[in-house]
PDB file of N, CA and C in Angstrom:
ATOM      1  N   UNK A   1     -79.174 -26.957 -16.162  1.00  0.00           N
ATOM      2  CA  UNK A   1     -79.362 -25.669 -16.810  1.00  0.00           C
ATOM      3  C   UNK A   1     -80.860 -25.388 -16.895  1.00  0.00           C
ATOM      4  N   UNK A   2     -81.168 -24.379 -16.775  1.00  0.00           N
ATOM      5  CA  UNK A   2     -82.809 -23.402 -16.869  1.00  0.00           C
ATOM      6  C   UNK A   2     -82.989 -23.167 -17.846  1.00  0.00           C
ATOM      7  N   UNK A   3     -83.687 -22.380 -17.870  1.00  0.00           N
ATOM      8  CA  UNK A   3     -84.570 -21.779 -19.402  1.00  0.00           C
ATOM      9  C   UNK A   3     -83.564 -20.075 -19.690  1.00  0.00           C
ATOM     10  N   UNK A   4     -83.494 -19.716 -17.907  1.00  0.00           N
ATOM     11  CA  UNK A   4     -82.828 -18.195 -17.909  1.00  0.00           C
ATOM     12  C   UNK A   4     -81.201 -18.543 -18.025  1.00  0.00           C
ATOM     13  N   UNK A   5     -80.793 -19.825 -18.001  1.00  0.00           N
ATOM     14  CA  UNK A   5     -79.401 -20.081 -18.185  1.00  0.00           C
ATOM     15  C   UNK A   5     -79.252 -20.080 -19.297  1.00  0.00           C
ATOM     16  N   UNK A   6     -79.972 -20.850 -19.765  1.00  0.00           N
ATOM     17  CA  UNK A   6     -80.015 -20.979 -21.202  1.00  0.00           C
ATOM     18  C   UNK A   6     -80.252 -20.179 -22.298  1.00  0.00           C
ATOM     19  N   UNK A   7     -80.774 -18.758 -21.798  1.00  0.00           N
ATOM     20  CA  UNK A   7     -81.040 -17.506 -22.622  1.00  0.00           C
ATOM     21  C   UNK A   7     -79.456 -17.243 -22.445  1.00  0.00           C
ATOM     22  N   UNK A   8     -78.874 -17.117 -21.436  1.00  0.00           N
ATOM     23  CA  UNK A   8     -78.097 -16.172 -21.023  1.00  0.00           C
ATOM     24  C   UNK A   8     -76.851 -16.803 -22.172  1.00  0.00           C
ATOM     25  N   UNK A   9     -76.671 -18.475 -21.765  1.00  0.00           N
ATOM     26  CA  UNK A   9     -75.550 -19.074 -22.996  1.00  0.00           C
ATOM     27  C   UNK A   9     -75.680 -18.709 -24.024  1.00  0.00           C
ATOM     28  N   UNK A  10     -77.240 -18.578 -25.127  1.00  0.00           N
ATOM     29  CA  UNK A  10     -77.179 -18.647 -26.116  1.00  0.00           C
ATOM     30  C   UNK A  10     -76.806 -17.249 -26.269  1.00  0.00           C
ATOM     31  N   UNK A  11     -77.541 -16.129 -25.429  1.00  0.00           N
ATOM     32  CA  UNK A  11     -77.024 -14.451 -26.103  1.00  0.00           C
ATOM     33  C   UNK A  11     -75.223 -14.345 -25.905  1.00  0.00           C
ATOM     34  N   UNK A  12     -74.496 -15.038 -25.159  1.00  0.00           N
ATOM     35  CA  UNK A  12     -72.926 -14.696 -25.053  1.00  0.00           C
ATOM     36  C   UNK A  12     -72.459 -15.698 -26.148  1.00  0.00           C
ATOM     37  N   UNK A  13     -73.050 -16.994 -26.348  1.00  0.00           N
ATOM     38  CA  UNK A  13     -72.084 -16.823 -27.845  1.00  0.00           C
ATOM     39  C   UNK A  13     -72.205 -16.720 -28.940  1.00  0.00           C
ATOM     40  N   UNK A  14     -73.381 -16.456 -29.219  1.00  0.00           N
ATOM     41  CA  UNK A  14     -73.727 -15.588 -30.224  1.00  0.00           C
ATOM     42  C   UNK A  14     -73.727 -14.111 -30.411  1.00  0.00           C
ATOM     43  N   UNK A  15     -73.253 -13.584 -29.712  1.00  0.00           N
ATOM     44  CA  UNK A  15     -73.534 -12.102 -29.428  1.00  0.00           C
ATOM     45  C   UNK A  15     -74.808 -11.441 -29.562  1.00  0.00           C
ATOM     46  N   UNK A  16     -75.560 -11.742 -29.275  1.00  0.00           N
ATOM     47  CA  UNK A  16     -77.055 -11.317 -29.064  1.00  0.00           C
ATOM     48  C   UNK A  16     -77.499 -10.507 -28.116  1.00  0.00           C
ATOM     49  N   UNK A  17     -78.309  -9.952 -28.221  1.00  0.00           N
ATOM     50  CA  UNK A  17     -78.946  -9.422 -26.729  1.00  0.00           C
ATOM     51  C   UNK A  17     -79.683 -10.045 -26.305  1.00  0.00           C
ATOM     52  N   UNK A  18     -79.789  -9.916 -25.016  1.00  0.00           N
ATOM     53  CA  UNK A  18     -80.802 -10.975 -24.053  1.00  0.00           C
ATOM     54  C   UNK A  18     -81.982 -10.922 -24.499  1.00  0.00           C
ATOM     55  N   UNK A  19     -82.432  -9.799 -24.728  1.00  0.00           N
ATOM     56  CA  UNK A  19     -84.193 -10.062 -25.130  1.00  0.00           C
ATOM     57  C   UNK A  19     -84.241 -10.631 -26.666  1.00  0.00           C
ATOM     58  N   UNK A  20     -83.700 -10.716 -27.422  1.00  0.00           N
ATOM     59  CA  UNK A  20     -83.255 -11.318 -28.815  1.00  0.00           C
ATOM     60  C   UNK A  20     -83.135 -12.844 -28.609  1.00  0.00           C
ATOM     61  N   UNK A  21     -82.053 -13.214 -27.525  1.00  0.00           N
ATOM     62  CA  UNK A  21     -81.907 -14.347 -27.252  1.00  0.00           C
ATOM     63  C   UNK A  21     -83.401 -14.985 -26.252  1.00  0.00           C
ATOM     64  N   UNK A  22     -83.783 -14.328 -25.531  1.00  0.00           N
ATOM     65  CA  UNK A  22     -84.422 -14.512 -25.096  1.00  0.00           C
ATOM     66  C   UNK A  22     -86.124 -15.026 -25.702  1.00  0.00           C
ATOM     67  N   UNK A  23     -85.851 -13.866 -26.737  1.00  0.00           N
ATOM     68  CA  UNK A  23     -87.135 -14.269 -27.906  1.00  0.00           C
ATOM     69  C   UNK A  23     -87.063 -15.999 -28.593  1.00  0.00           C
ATOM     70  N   UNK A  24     -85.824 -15.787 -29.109  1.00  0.00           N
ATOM     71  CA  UNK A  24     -85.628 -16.888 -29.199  1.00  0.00           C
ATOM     72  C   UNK A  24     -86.051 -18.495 -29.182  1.00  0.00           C
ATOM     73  N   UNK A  25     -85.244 -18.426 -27.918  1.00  0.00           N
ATOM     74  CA  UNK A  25     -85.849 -19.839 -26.393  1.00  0.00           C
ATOM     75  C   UNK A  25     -86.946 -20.140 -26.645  1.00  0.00           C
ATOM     76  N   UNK A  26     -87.807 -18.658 -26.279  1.00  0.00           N
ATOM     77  CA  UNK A  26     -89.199 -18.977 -26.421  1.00  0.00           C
ATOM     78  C   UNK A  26     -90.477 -19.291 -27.249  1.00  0.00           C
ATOM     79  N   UNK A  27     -89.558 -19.033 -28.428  1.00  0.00           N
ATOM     80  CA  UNK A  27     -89.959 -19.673 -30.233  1.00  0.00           C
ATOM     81  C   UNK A  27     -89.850 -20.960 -29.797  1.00  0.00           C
ATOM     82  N   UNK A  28     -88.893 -20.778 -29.348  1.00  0.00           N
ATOM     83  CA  UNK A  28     -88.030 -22.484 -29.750  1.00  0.00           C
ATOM     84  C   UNK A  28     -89.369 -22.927 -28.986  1.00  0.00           C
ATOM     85  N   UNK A  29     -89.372 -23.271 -27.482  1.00  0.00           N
ATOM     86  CA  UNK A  29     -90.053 -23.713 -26.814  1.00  0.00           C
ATOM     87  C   UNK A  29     -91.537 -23.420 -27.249  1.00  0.00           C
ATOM     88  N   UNK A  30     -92.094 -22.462 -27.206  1.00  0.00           N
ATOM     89  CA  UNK A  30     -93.573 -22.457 -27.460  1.00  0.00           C
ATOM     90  C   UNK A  30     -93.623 -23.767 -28.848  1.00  0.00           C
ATOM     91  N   UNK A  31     -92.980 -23.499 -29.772  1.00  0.00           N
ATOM     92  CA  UNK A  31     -93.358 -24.293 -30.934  1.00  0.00           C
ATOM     93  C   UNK A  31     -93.154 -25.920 -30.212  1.00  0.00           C
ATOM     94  N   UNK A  32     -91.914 -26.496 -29.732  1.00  0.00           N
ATOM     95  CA  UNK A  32     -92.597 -27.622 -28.979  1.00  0.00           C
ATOM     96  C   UNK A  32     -93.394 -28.157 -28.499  1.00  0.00           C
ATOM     97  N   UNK A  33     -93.812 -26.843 -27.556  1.00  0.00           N
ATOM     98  CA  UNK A  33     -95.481 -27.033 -26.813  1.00  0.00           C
ATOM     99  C   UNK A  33     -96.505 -27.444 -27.955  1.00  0.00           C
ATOM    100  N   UNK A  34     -96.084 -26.506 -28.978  1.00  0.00           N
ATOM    101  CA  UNK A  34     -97.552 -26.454 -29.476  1.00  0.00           C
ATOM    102  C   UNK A  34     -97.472 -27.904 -30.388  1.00  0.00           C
ATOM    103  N   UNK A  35     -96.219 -28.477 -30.926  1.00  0.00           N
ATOM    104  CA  UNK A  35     -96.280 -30.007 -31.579  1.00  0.00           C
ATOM    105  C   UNK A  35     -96.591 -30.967 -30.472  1.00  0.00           C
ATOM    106  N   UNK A  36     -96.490 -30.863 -29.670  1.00  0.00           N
ATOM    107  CA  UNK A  36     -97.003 -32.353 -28.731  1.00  0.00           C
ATOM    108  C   UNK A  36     -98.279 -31.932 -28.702  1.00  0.00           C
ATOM    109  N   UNK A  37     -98.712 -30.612 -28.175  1.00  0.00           N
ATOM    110  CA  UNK A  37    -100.323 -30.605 -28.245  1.00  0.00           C
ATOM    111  C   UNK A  37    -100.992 -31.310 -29.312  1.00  0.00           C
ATOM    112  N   UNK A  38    -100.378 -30.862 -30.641  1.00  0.00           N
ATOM    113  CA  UNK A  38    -101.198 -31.051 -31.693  1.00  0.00           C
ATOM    114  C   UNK A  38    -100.869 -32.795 -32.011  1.00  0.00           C
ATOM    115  N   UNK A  39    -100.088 -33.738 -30.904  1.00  0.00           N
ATOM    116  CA  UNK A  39     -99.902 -34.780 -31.086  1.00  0.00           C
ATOM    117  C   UNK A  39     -98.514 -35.885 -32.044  1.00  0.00           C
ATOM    118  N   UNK A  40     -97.699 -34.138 -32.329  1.00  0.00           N
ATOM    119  CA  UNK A  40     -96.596 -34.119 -33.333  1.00  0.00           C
ATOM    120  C   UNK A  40     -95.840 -34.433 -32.391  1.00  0.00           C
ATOM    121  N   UNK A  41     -94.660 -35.199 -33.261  1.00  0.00           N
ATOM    122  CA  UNK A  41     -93.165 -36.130 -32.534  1.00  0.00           C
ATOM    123  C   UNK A  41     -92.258 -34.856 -33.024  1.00  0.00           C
ATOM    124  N   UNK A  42     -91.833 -34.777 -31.776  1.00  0.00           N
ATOM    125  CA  UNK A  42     -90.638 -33.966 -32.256  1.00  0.00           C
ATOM    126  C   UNK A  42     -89.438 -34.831 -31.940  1.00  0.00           C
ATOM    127  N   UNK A  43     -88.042 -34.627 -33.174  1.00  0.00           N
ATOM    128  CA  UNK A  43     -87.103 -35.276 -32.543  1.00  0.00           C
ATOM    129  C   UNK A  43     -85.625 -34.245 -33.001  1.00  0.00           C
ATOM    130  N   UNK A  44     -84.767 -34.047 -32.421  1.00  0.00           N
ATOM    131  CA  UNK A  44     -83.629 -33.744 -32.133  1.00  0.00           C
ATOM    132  C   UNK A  44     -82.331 -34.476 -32.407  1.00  0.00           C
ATOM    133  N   UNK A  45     -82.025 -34.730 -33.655  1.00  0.00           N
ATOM    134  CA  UNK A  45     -80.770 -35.792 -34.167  1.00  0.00           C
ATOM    135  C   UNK A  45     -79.767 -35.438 -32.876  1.00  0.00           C
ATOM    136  N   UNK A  46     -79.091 -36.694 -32.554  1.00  0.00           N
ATOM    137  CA  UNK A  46     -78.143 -36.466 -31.749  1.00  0.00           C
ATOM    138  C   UNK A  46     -78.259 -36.357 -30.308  1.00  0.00           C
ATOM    139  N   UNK A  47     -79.905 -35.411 -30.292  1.00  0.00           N
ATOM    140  CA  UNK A  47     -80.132 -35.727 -28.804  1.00  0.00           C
ATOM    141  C   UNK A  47     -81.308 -36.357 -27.974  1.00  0.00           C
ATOM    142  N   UNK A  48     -82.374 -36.623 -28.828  1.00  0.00           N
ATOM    143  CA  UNK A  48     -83.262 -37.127 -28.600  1.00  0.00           C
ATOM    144  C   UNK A  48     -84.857 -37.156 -28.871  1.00  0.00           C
ATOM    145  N   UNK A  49     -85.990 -37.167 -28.359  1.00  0.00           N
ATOM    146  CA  UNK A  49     -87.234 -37.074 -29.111  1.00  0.00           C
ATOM    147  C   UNK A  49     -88.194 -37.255 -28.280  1.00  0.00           C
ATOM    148  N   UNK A  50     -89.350 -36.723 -28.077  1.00  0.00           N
ATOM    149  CA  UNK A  50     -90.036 -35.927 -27.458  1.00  0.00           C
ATOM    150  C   UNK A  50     -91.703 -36.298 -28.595  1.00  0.00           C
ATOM    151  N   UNK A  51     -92.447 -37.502 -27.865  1.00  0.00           N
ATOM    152  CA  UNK A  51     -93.670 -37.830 -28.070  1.00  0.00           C
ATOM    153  C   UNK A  51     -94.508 -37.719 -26.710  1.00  0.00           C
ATOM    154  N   UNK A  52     -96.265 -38.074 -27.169  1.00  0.00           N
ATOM    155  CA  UNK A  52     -97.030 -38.187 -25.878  1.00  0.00           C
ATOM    156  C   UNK A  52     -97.873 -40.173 -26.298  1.00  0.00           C
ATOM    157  N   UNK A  53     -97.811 -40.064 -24.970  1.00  0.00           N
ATOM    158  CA  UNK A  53     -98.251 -41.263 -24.679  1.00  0.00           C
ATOM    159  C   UNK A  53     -99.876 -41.272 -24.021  1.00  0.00           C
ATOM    160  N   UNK A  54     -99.938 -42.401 -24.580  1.00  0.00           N
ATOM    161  CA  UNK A  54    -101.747 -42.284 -24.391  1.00  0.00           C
ATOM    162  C   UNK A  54    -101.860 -43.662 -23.535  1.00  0.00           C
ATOM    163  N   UNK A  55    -102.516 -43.190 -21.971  1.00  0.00           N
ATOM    164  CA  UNK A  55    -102.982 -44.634 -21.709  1.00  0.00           C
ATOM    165  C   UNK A  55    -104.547 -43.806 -21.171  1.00  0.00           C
ATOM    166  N   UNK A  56    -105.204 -45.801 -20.942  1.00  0.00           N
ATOM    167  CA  UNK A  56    -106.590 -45.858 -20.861  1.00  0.00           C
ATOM    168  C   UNK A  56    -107.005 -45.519 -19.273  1.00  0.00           C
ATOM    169  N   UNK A  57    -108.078 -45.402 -18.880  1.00  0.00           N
ATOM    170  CA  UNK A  57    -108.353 -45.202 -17.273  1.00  0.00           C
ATOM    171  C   UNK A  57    -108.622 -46.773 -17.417  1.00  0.00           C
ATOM    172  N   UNK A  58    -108.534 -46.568 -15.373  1.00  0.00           N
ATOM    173  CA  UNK A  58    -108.720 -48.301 -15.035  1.00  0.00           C
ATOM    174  C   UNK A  58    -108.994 -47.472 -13.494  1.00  0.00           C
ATOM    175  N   UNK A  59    -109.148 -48.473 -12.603  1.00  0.00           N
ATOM    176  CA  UNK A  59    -110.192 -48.757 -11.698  1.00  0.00           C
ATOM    177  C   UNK A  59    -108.680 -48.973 -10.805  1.00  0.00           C
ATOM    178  N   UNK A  60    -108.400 -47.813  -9.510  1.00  0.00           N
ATOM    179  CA  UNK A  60    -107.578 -48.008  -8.837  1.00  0.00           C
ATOM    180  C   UNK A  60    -107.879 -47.727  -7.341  1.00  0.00           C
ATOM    181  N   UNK A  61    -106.932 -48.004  -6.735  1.00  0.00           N
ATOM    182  CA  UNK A  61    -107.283 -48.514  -5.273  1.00  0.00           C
ATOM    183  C   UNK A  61    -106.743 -47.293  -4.040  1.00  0.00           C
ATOM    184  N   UNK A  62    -107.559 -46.302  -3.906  1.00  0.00           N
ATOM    185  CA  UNK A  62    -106.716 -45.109  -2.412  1.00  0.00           C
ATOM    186  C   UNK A  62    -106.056 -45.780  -1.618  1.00  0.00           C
ATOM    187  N   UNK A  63    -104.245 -46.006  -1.505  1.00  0.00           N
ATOM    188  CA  UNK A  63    -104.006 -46.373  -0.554  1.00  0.00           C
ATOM    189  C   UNK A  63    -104.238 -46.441   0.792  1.00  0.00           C
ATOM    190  N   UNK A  64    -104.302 -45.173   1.680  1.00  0.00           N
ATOM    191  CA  UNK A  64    -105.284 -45.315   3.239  1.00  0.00           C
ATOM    192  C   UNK A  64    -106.000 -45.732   3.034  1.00  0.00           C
ATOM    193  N   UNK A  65    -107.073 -45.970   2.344  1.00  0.00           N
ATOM    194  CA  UNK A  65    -108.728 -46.002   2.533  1.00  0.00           C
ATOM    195  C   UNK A  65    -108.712 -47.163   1.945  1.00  0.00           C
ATOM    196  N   UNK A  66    -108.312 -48.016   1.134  1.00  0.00           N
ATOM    197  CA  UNK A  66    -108.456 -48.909   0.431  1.00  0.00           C
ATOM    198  C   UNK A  66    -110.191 -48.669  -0.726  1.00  0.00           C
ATOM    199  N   UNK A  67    -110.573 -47.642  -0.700  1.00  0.00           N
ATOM    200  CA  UNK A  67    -111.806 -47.422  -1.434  1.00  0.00           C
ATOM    201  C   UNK A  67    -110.756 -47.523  -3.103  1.00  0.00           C
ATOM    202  N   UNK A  68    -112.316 -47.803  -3.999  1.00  0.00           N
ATOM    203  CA  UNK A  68    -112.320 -47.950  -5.303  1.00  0.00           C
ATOM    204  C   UNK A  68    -112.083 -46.428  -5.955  1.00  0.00           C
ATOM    205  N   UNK A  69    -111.174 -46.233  -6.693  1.00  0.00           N
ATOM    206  CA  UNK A  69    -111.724 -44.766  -7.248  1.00  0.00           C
ATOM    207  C   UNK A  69    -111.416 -45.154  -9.268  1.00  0.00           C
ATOM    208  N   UNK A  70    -112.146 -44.060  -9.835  1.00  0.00           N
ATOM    209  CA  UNK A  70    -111.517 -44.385 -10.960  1.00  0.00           C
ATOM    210  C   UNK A  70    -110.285 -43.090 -11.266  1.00  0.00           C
ATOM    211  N   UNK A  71    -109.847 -43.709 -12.303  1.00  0.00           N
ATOM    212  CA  UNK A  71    -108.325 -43.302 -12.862  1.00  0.00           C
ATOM    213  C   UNK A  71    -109.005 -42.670 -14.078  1.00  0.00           C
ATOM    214  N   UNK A  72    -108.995 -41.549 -14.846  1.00  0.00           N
ATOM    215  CA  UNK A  72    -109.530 -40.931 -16.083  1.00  0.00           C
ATOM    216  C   UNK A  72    -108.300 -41.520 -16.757  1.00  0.00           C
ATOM    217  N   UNK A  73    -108.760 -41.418 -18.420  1.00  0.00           N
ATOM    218  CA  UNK A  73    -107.343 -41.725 -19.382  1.00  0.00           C
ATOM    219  C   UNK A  73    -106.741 -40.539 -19.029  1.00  0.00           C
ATOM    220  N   UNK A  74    -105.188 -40.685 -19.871  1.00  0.00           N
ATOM    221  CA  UNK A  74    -104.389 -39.002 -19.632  1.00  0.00           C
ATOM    222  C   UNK A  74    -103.189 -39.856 -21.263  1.00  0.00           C
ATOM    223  N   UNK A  75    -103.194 -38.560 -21.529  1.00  0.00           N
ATOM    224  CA  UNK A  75    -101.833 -38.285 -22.004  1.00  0.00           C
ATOM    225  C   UNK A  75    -100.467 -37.663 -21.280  1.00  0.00           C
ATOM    226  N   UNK A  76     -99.638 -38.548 -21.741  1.00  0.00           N
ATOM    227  CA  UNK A  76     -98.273 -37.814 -21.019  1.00  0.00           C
ATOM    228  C   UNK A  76     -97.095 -37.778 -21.821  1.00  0.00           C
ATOM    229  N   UNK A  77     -96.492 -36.620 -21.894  1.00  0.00           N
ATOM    230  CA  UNK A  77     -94.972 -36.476 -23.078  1.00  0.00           C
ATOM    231  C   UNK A  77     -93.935 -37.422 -22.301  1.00  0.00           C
ATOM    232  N   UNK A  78     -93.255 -37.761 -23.473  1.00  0.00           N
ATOM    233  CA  UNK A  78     -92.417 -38.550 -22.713  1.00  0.00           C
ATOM    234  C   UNK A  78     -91.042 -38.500 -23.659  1.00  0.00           C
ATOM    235  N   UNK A  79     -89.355 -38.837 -23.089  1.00  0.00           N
ATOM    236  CA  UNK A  79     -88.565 -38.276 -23.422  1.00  0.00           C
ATOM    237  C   UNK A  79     -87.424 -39.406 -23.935  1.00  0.00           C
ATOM    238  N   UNK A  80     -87.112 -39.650 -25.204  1.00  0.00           N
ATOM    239  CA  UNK A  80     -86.243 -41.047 -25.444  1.00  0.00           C
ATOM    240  C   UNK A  80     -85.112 -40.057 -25.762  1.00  0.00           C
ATOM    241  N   UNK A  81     -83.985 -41.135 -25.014  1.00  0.00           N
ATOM    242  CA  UNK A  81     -82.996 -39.903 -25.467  1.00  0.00           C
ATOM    243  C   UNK A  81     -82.300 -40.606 -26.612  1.00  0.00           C
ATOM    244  N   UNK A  82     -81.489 -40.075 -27.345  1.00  0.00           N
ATOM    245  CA  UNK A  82     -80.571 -40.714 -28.755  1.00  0.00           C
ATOM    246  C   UNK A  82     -79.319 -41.177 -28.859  1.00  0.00           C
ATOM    247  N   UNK A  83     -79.067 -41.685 -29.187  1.00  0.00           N
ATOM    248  CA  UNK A  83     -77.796 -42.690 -29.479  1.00  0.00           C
ATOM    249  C   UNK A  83     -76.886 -41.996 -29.046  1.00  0.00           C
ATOM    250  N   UNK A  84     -76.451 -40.819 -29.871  1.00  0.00           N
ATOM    251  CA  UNK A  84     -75.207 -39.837 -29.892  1.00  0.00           C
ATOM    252  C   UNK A  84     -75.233 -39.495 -28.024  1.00  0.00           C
ATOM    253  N   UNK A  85     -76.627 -39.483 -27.752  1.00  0.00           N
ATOM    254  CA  UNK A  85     -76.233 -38.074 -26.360  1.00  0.00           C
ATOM    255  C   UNK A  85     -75.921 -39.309 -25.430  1.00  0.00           C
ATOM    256  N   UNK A  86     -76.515 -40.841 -25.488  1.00  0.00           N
ATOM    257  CA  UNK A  86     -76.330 -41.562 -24.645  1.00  0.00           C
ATOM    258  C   UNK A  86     -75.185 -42.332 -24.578  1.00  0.00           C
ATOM    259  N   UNK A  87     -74.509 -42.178 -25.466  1.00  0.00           N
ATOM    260  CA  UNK A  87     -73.558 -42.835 -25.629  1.00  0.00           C
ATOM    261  C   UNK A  87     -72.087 -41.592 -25.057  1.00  0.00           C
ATOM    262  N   UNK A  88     -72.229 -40.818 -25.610  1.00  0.00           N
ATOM    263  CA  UNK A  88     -71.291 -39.962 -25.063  1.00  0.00           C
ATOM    264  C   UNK A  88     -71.836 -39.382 -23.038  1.00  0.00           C
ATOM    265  N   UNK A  89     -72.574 -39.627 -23.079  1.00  0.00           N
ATOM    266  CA  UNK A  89     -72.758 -40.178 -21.329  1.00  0.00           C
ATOM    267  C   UNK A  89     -72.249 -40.886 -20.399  1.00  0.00           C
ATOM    268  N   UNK A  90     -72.084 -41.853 -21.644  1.00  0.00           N
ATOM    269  CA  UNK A  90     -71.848 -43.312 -20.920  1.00  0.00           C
ATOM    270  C   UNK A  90     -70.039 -43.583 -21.299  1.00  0.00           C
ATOM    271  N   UNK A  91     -69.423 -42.675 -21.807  1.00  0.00           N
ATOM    272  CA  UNK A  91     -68.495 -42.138 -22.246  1.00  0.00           C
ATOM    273  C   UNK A  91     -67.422 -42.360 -20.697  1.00  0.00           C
ATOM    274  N   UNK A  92     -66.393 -43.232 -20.743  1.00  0.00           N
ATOM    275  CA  UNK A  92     -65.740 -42.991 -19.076  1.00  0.00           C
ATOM    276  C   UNK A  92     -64.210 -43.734 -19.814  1.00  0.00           C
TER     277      UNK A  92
END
């Protein structure tokens, strides 16, 4: 599912209009964006949780070339999913 699928589910069962629903989504989502920026855990009972991860630079190797290059640190979000959603996955 998309972001435009996902407008479209939430305005039909809720009876909404698309740009309503659509507003929405994009609450929803911008405010995510803006908690990982600011370094905030977001988590989702049931379905999962949504932190960033911090690693250090280190000294890595161009595969063709075999030259030295460096690696800058980075942050990256990363996605644990939760009991409830993994388990009903794994559901057979």
């Amino acid at each position: 599912m998309n972001k435009s699928e996902l407008i479209e589910e939430l305005a039909n069962r809720s009876d909404l209009k698309l740009k309503v629903a659509e507003t929405i989504v994009n609450l929803i989502v911008n405010g995510m964006k803006q908690a990982l920026l600011d370094e905030n855990r977001i988590e989702l009972r049931g379905f999962g949780s949504f932190h960033i991860e911090h690693y250090k630079g280190y000294t890595g190797r161009n595969p063709k070339t075999g030259e030295l290059i460096e690696v800058g640190r980075k942050r990256l979000p990363f996605f644990k999913v939760g009991k409830d959603l993994k388990e009903r996955i794994n559901q057979k």
